[in-house]
Every structure is written in C-alpha cells, then in structure tokens.
C-alpha atoms as a PDB file:
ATOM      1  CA  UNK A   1     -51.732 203.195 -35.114  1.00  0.00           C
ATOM      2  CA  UNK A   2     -50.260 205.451 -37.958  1.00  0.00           C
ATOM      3  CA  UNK A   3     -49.939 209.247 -36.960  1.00  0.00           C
ATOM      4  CA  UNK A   4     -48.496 210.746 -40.512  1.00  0.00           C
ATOM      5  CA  UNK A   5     -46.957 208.075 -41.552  1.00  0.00           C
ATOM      6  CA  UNK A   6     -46.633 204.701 -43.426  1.00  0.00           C
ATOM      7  CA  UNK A   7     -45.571 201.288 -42.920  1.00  0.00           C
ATOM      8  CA  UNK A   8     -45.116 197.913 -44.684  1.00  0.00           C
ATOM      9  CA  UNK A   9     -46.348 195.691 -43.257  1.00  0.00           C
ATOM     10  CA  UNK A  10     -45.634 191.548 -45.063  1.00  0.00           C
ATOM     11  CA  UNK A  11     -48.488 189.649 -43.846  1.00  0.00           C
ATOM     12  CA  UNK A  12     -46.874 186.264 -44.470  1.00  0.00           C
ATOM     13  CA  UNK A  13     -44.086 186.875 -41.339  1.00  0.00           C
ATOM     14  CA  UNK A  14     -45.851 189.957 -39.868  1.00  0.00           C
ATOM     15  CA  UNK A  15     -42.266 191.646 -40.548  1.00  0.00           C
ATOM     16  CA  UNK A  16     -42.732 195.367 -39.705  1.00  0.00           C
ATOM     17  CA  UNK A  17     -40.222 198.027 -41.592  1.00  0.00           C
ATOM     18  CA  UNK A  18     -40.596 201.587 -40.493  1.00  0.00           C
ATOM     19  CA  UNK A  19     -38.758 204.589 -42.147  1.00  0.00           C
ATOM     20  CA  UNK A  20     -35.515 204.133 -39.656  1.00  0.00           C
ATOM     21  CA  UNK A  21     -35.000 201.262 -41.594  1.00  0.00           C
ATOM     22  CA  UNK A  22     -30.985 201.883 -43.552  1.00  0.00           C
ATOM     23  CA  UNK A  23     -32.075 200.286 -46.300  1.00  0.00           C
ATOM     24  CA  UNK A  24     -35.184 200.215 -48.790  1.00  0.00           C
ATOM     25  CA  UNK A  25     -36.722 197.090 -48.609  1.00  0.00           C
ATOM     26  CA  UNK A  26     -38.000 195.501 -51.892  1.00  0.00           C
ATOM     27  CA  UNK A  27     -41.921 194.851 -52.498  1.00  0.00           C
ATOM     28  CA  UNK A  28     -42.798 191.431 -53.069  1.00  0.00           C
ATOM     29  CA  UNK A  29     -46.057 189.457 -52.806  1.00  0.00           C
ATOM     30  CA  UNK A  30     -47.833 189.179 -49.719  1.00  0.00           C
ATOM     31  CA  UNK A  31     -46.598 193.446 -48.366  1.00  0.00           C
ATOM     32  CA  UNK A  32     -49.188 195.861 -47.417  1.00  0.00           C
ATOM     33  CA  UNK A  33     -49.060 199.412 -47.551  1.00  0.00           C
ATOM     34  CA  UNK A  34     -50.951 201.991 -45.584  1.00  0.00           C
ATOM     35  CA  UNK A  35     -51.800 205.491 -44.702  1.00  0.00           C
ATOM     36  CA  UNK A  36     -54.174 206.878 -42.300  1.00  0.00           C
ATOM     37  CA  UNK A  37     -56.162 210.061 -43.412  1.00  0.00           C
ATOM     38  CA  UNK A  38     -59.406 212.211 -41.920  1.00  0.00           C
ATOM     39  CA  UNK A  39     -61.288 213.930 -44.382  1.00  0.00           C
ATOM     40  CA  UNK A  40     -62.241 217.861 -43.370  1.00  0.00           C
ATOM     41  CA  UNK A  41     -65.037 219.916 -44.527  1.00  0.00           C
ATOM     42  CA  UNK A  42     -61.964 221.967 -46.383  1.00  0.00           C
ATOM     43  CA  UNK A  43     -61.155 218.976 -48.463  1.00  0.00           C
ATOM     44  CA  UNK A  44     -64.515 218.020 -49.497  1.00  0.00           C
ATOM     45  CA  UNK A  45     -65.553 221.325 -50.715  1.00  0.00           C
ATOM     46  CA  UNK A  46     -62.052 221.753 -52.624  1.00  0.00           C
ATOM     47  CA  UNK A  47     -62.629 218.180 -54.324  1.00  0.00           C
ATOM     48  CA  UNK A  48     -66.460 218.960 -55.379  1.00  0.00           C
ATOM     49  CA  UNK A  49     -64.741 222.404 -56.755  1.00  0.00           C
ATOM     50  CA  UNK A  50     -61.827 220.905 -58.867  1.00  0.00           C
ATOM     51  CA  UNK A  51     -64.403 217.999 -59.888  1.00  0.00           C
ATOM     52  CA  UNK A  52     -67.164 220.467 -60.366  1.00  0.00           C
ATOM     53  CA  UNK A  53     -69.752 217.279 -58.182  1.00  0.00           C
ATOM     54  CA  UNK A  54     -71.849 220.021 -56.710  1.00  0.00           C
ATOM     55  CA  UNK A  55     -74.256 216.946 -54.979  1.00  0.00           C
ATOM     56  CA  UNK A  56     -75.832 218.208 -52.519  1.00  0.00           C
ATOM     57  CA  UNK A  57     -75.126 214.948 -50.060  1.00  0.00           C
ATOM     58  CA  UNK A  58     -71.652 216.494 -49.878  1.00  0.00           C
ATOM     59  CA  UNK A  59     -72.493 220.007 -49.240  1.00  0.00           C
ATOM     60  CA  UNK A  60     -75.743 219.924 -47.321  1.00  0.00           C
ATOM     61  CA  UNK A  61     -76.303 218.265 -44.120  1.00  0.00           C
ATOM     62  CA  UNK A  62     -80.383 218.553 -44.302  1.00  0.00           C
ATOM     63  CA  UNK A  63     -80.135 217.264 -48.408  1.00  0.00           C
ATOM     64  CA  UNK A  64     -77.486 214.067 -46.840  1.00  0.00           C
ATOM     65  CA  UNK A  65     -80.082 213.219 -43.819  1.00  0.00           C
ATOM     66  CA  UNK A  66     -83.463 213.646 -45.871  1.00  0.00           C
ATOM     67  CA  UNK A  67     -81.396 210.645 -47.958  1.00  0.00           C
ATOM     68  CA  UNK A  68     -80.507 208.977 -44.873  1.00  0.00           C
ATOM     69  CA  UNK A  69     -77.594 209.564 -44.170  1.00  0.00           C
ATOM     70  CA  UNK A  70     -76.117 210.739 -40.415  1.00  0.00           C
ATOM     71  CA  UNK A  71     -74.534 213.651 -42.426  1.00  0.00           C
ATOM     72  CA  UNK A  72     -72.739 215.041 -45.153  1.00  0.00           C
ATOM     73  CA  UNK A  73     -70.683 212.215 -47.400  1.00  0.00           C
ATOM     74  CA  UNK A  74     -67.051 212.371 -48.447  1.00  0.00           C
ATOM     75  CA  UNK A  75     -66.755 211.657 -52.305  1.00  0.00           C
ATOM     76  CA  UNK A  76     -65.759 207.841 -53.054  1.00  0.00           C
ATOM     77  CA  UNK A  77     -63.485 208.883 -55.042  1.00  0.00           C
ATOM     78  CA  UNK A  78     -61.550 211.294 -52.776  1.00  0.00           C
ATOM     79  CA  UNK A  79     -61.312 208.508 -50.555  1.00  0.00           C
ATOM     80  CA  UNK A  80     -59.699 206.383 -53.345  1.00  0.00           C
ATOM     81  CA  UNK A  81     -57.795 208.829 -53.866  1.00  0.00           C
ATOM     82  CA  UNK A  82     -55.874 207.292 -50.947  1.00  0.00           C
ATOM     83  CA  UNK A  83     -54.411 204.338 -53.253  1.00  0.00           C
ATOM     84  CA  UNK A  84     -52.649 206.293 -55.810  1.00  0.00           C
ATOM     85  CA  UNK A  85     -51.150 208.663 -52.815  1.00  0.00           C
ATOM     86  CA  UNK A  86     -49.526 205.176 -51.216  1.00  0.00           C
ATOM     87  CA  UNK A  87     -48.018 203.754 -54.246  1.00  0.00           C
ATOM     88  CA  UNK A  88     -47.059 206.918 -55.699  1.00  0.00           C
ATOM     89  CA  UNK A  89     -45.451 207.817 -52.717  1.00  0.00           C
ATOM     90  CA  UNK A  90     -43.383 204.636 -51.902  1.00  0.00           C
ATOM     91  CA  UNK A  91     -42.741 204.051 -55.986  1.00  0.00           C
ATOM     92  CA  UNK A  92     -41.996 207.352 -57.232  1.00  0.00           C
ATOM     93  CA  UNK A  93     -42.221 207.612 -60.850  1.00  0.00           C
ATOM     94  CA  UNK A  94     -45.072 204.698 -60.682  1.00  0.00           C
ATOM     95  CA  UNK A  95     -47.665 204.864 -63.470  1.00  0.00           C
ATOM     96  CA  UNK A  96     -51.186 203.848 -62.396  1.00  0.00           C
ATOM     97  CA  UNK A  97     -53.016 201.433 -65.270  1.00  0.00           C
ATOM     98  CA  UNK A  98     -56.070 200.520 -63.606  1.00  0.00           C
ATOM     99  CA  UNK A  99     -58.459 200.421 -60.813  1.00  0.00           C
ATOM    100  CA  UNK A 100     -61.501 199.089 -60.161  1.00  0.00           C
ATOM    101  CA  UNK A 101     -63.789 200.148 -56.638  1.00  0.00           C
ATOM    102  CA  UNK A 102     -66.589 198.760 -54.376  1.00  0.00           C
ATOM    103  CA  UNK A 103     -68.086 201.202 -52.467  1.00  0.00           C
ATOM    104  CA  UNK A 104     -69.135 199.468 -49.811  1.00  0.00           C
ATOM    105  CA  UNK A 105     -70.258 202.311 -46.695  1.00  0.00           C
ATOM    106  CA  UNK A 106     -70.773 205.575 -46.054  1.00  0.00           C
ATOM    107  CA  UNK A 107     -68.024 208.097 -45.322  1.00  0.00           C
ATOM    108  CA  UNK A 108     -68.903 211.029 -43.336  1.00  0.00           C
ATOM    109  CA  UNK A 109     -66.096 214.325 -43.070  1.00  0.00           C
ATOM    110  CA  UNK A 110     -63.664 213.754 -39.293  1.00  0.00           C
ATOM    111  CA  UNK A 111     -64.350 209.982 -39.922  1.00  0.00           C
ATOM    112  CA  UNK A 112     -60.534 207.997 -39.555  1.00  0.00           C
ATOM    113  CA  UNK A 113     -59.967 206.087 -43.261  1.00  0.00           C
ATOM    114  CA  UNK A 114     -56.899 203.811 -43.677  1.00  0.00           C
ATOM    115  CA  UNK A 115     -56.121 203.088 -46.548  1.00  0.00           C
ATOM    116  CA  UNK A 116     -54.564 199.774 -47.751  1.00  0.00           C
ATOM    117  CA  UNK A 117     -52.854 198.565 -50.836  1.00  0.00           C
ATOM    118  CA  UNK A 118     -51.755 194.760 -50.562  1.00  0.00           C
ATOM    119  CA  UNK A 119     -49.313 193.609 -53.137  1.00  0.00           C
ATOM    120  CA  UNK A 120     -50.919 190.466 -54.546  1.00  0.00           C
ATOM    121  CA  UNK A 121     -48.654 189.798 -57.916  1.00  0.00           C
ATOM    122  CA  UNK A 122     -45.367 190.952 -59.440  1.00  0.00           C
ATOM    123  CA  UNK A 123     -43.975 190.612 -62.608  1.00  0.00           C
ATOM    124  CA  UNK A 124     -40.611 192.117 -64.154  1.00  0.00           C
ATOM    125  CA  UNK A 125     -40.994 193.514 -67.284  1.00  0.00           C
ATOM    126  CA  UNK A 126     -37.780 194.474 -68.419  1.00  0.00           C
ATOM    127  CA  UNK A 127     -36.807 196.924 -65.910  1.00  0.00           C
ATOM    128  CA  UNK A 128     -39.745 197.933 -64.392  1.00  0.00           C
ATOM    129  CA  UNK A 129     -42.565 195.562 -62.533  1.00  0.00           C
ATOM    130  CA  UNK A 130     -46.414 195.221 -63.325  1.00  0.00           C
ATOM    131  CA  UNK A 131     -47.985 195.113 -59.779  1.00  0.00           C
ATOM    132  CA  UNK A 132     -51.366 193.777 -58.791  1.00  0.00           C
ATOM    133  CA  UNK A 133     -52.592 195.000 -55.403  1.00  0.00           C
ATOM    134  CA  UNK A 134     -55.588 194.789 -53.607  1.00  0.00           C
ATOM    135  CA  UNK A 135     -56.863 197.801 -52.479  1.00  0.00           C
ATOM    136  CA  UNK A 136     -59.099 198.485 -49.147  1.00  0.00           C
ATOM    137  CA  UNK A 137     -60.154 201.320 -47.268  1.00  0.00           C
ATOM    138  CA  UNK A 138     -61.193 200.979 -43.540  1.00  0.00           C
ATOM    139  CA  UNK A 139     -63.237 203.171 -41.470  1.00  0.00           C
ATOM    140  CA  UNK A 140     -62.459 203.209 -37.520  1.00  0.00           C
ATOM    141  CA  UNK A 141     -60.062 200.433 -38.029  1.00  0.00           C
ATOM    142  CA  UNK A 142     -62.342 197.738 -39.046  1.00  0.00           C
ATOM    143  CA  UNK A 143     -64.651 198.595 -41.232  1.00  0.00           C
ATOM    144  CA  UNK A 144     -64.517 198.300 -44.672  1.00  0.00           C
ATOM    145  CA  UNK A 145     -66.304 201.078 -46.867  1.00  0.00           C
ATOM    146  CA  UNK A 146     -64.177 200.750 -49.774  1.00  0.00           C
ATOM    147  CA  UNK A 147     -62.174 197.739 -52.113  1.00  0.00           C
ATOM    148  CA  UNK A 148     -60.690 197.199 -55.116  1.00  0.00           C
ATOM    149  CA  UNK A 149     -58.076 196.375 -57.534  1.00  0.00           C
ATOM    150  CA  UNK A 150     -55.157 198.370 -58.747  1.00  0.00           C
ATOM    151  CA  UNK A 151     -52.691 197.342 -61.470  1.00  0.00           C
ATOM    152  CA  UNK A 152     -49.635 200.489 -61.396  1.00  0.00           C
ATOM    153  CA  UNK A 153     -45.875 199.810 -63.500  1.00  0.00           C
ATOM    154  CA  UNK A 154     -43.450 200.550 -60.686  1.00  0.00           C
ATOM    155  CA  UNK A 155     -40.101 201.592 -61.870  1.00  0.00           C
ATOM    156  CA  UNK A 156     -37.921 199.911 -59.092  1.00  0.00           C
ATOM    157  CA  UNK A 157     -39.716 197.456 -56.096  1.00  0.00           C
ATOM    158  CA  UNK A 158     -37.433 199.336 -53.871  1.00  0.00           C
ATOM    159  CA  UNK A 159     -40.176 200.457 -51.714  1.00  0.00           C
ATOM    160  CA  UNK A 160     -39.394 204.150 -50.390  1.00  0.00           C
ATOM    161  CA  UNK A 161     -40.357 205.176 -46.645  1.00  0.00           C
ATOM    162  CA  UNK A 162     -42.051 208.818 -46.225  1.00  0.00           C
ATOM    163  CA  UNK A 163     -43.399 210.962 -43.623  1.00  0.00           C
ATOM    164  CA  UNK A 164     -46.386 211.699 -44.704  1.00  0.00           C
ATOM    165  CA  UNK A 165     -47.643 215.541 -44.121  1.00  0.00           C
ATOM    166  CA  UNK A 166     -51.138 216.374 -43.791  1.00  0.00           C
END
C-alpha cells in the first residue's frame, strides 16, 4: 500500500521502481503512476472557499443525506485534483492540455482515494513528449469513483521519484 508516497508501477512486466532507485527511470507506454490521499473536513471547506461551491452536499451532513447520500461529499474535482499532483510531481515543468472526467461514485471526507495515471501514448515532439494517460481514481482499493483522460507536454520522460507530504 502507499503511505506518502509514489510508485511506478509498468503493467506489461509488473517492474516496480521505488524512490531508492539511482537512476530516473524513463516513462514509456504501459507505466502507472499513483498516489494515495484521504480527504479531511479541512480540505473540503478550503476547496469550496477558494472555488467559492458553497453546495450544501459538501458542507451539510442533514442537506447530503436528505439527497441520499451517507454524508457530506468531497468535490469531484478536488479529487481530480489528484492527476495533475502525480504528473506534475514526477514531470516537473509538465504543462497539462486536457482532461476529460467520469464521475462515477460518491466520495465521502476520511474515505482512502488512489489516484492513478496510466501512460497510454507517447510522442516526441522536438524535445519535449505529448503524453496520453488514462486517469482513475479508486476508493478502498477497488472501487472506481472517478476516470478519465489526460493529455500533459512533459519536458523530459525522466520520471522523478518524490516523497509525497501530506
């Protein structure tokens, strides 16, 4: 499990590269990144300030059960937020293009996310890469409440490893 920090992970040979790894590896097709995050009561009530989303099914318990809901919901997009944090992270300097997002469950504040960008297509483009990942977002470990698509310009596929503080 991940406890503040990230690992790649390449699906096709299950190769695992942690941060006491000497040198960077490079991203190609077929690695996944992830981070593990729980979202506090602090967080969602900064978000709904900066964003100025005063819904109540964030900030009210009896507003997010009379909706059905078991309580209050973290924003979507705070949990999205999740994607650009892993590829900015490991690619620093990365500019993010696009994204597109399924919101697929509920997330409710203390539940465990893990995020998950999976690098699906890479193309260099004279000194920096266009990179097409899939993006997920897992609650508990298995269940998805969250997908996507990101396309981000990474300046180097030289994938960084952080420590990720909380």
């Amino acid at each position: 499990m991940f406890v503040k920090s990230s690992v790649l992970v390449n699906v096709s040979s299950l190769r695992y590269l942690s941060s006491s790894s000497s040198a960077s590896p490079l991203l190609k097709a077929g690695d996944v990144l992830r981070h593990r995050r729980i979202f506090s009561d602090k967080d969602v009530v900064e978000y709904s300030k900066v964003t100025h989303d005063a819904n109540p099914l964030h900030l009210d318990s009896g507003s997010a059960r009379a909706a059905g809901f078991e309580d209050r919901l973290v924003h979507g997009m705070l949990v999205a937020s999740l994607f650009p944090r892993i590829i900015s992270s490991h690619f620093p300097g990365a500019i993010y293009v696009s994204q597109s997002l399924h919101f697929r469950s509920p997330v409710y504040i203390g539940d465990e996310i893990v995020g998950e960008v999976h690098a699906v297509n890479i193309k260099d483009t004279k000194n920096r890469y266009l990179a097409k990942f899939s993006t997920k977002c897992f609650k508990n470990g298995q269940l998805l409440v969250l997908d996507g698509e990101a396309m981000t310009i990474l300046p180097t596929l030289a994938v960084e490893q952080v420590q990720y503080e909380e």
